[in-house]
PDB file of N, CA and C in Angstrom:
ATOM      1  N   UNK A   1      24.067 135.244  84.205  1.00  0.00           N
ATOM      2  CA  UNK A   1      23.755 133.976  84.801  1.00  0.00           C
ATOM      3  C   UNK A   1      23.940 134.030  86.321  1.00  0.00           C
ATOM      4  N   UNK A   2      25.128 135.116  86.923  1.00  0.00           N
ATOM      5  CA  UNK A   2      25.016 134.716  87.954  1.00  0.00           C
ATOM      6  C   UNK A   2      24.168 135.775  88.942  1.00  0.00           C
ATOM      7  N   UNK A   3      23.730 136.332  88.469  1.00  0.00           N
ATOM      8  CA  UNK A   3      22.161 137.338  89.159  1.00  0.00           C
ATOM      9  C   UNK A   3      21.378 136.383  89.914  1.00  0.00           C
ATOM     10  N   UNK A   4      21.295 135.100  89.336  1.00  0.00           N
ATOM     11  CA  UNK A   4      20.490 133.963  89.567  1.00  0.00           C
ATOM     12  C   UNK A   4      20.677 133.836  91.228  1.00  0.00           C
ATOM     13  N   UNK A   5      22.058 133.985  91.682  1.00  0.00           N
ATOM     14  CA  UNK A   5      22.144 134.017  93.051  1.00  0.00           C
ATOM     15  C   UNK A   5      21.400 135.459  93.256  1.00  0.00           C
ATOM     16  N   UNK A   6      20.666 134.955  94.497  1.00  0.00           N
ATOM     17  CA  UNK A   6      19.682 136.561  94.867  1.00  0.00           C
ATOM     18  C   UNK A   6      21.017 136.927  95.784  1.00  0.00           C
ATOM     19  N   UNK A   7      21.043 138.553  95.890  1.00  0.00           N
ATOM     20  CA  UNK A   7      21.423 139.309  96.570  1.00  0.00           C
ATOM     21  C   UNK A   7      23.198 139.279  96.449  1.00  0.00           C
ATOM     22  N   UNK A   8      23.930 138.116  95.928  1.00  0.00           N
ATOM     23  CA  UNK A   8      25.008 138.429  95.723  1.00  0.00           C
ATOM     24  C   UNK A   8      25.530 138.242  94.546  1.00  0.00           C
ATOM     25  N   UNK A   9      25.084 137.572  93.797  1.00  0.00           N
ATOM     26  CA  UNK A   9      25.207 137.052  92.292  1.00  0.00           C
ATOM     27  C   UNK A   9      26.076 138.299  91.735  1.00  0.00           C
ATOM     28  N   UNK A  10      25.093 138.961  91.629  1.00  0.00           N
ATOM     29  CA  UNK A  10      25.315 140.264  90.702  1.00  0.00           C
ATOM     30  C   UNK A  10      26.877 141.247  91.255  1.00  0.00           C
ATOM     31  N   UNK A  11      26.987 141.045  92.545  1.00  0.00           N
ATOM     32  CA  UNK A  11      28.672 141.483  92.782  1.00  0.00           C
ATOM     33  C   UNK A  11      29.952 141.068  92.352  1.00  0.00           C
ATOM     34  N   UNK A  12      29.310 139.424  92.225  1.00  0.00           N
ATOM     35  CA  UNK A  12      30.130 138.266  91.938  1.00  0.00           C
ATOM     36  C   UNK A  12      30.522 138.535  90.265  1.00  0.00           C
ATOM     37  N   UNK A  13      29.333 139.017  89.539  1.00  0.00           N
ATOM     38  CA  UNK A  13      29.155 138.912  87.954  1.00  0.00           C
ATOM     39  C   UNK A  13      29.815 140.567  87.601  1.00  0.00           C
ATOM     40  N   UNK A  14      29.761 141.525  88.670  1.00  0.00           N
ATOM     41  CA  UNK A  14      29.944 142.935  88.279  1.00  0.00           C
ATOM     42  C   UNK A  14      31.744 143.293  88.520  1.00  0.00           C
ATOM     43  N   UNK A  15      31.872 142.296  89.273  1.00  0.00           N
ATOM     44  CA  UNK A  15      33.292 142.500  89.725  1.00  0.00           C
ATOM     45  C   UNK A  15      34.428 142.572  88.284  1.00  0.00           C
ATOM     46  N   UNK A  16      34.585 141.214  88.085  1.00  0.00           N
ATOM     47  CA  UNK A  16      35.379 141.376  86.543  1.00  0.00           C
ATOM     48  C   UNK A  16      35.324 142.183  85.336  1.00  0.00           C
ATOM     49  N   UNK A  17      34.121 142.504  85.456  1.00  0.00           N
ATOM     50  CA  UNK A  17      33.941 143.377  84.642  1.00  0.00           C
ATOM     51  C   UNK A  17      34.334 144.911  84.502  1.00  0.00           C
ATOM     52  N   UNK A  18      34.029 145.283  86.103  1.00  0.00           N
ATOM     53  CA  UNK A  18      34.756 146.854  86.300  1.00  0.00           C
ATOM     54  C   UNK A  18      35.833 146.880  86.807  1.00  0.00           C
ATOM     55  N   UNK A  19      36.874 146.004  86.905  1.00  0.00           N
ATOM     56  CA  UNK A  19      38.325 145.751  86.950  1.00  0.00           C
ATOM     57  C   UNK A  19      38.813 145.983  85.805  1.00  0.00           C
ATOM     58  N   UNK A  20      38.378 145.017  84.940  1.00  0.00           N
ATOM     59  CA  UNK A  20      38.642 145.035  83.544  1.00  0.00           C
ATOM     60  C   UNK A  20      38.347 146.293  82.808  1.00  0.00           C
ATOM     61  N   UNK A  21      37.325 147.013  83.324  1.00  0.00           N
ATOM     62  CA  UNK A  21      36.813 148.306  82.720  1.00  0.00           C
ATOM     63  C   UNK A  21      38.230 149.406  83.722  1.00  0.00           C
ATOM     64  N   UNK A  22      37.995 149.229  84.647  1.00  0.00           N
ATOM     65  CA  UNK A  22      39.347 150.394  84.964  1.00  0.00           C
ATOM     66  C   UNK A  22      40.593 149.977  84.912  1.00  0.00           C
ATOM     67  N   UNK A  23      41.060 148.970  84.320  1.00  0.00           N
ATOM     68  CA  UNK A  23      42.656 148.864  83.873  1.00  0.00           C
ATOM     69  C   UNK A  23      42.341 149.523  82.497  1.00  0.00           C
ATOM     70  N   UNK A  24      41.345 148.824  81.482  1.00  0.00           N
ATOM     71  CA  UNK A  24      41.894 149.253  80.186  1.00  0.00           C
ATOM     72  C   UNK A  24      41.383 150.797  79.685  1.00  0.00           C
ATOM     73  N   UNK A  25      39.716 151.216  80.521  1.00  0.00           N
ATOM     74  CA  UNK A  25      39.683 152.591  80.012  1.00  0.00           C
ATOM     75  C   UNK A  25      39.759 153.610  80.887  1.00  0.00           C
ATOM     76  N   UNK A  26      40.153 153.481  82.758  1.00  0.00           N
ATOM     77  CA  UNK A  26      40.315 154.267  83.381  1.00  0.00           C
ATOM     78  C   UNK A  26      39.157 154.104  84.646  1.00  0.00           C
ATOM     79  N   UNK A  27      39.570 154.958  85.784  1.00  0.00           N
ATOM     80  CA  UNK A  27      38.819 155.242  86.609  1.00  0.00           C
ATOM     81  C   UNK A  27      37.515 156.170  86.315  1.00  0.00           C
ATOM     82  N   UNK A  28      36.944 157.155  85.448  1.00  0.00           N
ATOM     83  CA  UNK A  28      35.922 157.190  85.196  1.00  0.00           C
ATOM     84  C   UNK A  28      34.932 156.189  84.671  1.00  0.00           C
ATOM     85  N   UNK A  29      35.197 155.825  83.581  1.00  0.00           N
ATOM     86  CA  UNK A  29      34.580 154.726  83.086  1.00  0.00           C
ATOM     87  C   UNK A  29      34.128 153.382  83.845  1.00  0.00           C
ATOM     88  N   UNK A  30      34.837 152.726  84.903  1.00  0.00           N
ATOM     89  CA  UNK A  30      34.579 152.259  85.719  1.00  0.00           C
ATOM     90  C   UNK A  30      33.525 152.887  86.653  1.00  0.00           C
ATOM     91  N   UNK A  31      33.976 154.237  86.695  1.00  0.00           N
ATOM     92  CA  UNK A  31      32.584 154.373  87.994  1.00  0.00           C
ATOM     93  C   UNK A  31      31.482 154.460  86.900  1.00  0.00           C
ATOM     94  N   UNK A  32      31.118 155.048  85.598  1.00  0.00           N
ATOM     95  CA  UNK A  32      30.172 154.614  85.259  1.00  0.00           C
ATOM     96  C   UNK A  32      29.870 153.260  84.797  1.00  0.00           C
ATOM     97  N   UNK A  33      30.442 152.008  84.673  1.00  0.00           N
ATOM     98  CA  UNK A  33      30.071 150.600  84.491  1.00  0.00           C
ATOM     99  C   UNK A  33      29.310 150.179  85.658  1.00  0.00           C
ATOM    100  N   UNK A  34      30.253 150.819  87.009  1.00  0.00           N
ATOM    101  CA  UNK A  34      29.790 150.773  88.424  1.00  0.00           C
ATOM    102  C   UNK A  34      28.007 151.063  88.826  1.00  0.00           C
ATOM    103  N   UNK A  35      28.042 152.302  88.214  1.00  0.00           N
ATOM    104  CA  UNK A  35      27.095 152.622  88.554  1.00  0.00           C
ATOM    105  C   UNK A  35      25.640 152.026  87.168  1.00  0.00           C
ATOM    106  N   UNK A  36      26.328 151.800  86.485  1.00  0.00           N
ATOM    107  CA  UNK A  36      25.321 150.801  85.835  1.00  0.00           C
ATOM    108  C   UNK A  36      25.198 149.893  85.663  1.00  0.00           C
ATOM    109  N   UNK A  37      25.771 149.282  86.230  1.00  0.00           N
ATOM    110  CA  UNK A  37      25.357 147.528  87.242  1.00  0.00           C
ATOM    111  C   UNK A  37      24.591 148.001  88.429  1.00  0.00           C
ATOM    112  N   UNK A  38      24.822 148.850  89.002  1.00  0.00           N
ATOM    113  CA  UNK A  38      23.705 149.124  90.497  1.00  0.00           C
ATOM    114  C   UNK A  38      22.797 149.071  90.364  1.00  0.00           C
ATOM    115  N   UNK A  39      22.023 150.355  88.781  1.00  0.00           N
ATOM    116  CA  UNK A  39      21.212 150.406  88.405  1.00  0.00           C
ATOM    117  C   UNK A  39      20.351 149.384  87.722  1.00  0.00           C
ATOM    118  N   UNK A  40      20.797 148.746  87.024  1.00  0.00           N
ATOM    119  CA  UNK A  40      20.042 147.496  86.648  1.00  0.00           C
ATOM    120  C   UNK A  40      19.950 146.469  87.726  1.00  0.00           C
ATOM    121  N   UNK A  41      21.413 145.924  88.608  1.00  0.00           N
ATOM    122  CA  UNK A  41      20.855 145.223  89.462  1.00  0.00           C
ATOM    123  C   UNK A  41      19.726 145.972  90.237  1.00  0.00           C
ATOM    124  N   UNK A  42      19.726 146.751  90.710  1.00  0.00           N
ATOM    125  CA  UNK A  42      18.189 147.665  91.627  1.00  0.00           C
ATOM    126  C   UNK A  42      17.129 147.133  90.862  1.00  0.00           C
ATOM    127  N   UNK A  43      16.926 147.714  89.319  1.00  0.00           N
ATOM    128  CA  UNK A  43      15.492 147.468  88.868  1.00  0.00           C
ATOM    129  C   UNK A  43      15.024 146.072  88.999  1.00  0.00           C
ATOM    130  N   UNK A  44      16.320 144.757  88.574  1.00  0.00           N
ATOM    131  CA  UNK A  44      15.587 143.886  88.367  1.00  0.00           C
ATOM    132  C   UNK A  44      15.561 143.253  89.601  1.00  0.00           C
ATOM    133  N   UNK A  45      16.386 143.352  90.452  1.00  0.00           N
ATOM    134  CA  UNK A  45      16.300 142.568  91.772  1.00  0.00           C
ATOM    135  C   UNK A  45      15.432 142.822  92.486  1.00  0.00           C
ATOM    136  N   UNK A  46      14.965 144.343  92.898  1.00  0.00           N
ATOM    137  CA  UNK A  46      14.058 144.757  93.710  1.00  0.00           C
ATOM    138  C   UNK A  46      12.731 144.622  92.985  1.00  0.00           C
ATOM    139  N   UNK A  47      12.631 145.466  91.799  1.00  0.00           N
ATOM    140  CA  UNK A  47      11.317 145.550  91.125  1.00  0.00           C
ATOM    141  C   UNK A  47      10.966 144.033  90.334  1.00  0.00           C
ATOM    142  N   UNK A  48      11.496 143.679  89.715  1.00  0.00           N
ATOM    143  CA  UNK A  48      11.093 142.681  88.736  1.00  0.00           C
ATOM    144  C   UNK A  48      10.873 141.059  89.215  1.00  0.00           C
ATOM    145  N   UNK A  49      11.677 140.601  89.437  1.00  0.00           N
ATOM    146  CA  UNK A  49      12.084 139.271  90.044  1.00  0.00           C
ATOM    147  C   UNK A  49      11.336 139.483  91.446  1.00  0.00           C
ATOM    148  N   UNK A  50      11.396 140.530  91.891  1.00  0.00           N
ATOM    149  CA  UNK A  50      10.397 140.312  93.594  1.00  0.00           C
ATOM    150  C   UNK A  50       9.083 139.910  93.280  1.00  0.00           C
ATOM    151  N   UNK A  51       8.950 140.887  92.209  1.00  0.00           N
ATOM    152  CA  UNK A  51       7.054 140.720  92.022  1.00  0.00           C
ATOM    153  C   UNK A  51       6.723 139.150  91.152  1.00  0.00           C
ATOM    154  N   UNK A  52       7.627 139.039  90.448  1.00  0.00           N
ATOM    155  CA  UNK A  52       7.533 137.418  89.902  1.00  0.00           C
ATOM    156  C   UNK A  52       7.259 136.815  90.386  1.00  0.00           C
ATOM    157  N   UNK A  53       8.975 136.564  91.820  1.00  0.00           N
ATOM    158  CA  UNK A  53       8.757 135.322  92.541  1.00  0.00           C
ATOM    159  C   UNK A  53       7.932 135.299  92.909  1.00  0.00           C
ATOM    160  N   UNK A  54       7.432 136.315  93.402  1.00  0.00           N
ATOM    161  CA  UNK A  54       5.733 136.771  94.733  1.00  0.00           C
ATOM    162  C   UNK A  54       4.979 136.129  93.813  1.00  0.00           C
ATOM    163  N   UNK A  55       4.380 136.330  92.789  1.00  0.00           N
ATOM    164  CA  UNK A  55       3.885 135.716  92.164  1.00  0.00           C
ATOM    165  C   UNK A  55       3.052 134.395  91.702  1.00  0.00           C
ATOM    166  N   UNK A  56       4.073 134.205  90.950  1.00  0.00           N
ATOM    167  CA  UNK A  56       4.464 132.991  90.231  1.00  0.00           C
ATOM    168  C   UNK A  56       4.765 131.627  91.274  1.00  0.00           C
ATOM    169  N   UNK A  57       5.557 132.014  92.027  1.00  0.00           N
ATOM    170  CA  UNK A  57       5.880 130.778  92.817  1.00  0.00           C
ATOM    171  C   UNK A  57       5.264 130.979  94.205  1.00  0.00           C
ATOM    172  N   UNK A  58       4.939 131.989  94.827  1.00  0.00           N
ATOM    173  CA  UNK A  58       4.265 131.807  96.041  1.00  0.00           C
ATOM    174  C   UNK A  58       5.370 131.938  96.775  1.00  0.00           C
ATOM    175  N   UNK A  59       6.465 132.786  97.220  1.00  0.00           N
ATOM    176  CA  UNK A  59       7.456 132.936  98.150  1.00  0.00           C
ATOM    177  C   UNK A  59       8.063 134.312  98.264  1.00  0.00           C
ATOM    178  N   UNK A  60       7.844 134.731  99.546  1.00  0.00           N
ATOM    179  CA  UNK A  60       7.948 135.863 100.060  1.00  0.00           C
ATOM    180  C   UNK A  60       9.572 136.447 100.183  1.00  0.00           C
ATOM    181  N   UNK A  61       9.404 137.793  99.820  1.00  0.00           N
ATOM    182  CA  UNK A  61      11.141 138.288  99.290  1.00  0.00           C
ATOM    183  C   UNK A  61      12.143 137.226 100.730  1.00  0.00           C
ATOM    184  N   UNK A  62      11.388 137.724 102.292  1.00  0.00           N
ATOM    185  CA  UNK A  62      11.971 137.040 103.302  1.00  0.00           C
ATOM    186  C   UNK A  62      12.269 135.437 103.080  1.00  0.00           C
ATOM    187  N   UNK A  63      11.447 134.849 102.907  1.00  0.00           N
ATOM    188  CA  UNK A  63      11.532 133.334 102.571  1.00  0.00           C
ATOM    189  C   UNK A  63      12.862 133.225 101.481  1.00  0.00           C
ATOM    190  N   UNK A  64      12.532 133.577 100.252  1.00  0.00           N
ATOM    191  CA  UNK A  64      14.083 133.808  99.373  1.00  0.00           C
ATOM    192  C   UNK A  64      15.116 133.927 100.078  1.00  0.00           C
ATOM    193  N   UNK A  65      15.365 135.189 100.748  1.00  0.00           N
ATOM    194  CA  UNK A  65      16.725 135.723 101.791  1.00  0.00           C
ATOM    195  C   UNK A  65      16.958 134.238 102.320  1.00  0.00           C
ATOM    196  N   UNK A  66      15.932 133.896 103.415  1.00  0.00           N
ATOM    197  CA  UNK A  66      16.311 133.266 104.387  1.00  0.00           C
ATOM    198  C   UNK A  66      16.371 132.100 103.799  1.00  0.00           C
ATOM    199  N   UNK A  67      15.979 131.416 102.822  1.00  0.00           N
ATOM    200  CA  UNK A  67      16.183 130.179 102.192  1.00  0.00           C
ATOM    201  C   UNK A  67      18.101 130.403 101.449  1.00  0.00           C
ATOM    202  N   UNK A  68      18.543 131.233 100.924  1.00  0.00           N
ATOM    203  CA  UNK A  68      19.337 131.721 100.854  1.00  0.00           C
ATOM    204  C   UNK A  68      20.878 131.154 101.936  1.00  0.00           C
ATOM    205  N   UNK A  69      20.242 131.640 102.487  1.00  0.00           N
ATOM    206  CA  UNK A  69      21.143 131.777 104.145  1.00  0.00           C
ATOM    207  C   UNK A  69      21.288 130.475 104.244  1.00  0.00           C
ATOM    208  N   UNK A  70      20.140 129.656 104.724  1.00  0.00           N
ATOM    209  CA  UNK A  70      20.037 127.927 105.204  1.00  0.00           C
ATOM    210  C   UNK A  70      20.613 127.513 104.271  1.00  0.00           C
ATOM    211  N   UNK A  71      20.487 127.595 103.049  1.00  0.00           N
ATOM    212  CA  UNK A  71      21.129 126.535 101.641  1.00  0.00           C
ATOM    213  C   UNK A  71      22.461 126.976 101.720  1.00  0.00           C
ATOM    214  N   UNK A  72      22.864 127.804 101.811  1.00  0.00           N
ATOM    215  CA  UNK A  72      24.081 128.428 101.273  1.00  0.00           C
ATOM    216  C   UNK A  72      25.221 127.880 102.693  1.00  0.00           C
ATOM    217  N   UNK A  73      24.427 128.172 103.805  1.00  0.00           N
ATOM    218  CA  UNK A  73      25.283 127.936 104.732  1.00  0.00           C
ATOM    219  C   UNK A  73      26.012 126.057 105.068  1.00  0.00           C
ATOM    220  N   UNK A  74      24.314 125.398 104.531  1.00  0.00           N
ATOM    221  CA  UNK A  74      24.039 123.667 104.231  1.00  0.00           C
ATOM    222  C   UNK A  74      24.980 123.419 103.305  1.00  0.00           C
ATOM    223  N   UNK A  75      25.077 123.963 101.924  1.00  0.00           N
ATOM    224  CA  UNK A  75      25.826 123.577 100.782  1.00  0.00           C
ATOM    225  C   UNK A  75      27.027 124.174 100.089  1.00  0.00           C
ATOM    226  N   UNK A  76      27.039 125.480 100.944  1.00  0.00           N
ATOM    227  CA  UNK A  76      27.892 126.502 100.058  1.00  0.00           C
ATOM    228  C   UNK A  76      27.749 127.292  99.127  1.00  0.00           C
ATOM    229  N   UNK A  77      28.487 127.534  97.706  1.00  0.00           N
ATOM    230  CA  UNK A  77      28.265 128.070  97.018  1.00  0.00           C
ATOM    231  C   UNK A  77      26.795 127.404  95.747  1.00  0.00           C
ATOM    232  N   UNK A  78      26.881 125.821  95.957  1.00  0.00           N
ATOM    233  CA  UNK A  78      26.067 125.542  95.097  1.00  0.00           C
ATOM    234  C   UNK A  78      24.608 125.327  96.124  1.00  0.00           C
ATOM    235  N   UNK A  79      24.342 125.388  96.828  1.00  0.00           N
ATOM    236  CA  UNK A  79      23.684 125.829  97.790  1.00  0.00           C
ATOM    237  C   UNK A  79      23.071 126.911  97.695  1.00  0.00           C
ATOM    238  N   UNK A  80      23.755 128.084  97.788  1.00  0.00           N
ATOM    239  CA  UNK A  80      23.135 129.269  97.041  1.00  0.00           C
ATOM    240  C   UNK A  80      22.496 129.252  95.734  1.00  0.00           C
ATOM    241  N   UNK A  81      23.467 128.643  95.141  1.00  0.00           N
ATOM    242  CA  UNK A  81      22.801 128.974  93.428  1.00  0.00           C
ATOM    243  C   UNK A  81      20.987 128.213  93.365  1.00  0.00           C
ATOM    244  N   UNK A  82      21.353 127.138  93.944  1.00  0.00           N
ATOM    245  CA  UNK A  82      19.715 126.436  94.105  1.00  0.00           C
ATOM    246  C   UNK A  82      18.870 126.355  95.288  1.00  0.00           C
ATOM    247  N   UNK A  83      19.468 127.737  95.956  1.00  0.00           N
ATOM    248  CA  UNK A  83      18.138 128.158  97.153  1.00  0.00           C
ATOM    249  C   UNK A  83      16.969 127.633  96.928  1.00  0.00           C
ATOM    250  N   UNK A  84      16.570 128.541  95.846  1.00  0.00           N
ATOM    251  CA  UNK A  84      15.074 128.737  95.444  1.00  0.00           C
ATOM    252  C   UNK A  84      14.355 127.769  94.908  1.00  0.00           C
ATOM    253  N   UNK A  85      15.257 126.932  94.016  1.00  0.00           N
ATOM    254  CA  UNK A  85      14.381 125.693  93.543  1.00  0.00           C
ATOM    255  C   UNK A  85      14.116 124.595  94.694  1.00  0.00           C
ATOM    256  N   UNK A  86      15.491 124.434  95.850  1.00  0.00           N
ATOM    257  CA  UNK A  86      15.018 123.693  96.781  1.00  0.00           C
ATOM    258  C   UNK A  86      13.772 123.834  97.477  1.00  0.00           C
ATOM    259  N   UNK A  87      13.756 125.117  97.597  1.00  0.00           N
ATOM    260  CA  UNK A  87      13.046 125.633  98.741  1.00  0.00           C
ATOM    261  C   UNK A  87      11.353 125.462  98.579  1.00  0.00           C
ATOM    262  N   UNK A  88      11.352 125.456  96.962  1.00  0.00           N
ATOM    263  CA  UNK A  88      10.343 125.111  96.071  1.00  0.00           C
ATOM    264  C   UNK A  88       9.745 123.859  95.641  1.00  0.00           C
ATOM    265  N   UNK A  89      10.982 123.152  96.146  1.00  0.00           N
ATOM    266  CA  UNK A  89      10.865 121.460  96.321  1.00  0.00           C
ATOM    267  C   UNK A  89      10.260 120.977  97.463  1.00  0.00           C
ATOM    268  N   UNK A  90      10.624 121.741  98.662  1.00  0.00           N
ATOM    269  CA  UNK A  90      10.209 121.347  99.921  1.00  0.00           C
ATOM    270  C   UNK A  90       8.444 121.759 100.214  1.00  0.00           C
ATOM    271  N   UNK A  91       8.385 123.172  99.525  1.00  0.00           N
ATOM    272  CA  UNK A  91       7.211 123.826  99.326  1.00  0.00           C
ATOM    273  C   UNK A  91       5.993 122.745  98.964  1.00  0.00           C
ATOM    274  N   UNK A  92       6.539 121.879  97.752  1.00  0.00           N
ATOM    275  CA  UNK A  92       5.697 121.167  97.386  1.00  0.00           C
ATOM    276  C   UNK A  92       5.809 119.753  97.920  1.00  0.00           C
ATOM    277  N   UNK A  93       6.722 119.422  98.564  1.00  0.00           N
ATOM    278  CA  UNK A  93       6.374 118.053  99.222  1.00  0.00           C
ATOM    279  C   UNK A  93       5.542 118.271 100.489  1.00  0.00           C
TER     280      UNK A  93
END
């Protein structure tokens, strides 16, 4: 769920998880949880969800970022989470 934030979500969502992975099964195992959160975040952030949004909604990876930035900085954390739909709101008014 929280991927949903572009560009930081997924640190936010990967964190507990490989804490939790290197207390209970060690520092290897962690670097591979590590490294397979990178990997999936990469495919879907860069490849998947770019070409969507491009898409589907008509908004350029930059526009996302920078809608990002303005909301987040305007609202904070919930700000971030609804960059994109705002930004999509404004789009259409």
């Amino acid at each position: 769920m929280l991927h949903y934030v572009p560009n930081i979500g997924f640190i936010i969502a990967a964190v507990p998880a490989i804490l939790l992975t290197l207390i209970q099964l060690g520092a290897g195992t962690a670097a591979l949880a590590t490294a397979g959160y990178l990997i999936v975040d990469l495919m879907l952030g860069n490849v998947f969800e770019t070409r969507l949004m491009g898409r589907r909604l008509g908004l350029s990876t930059l526009v996302v970022f920078l809608s990002l930035i303005f909301w987040g900085r305007l609202l904070g954390l919930i700000g971030m989470v609804l960059s994109v739909p705002f930004t999509m709101a404004l789009k259409f008014a």
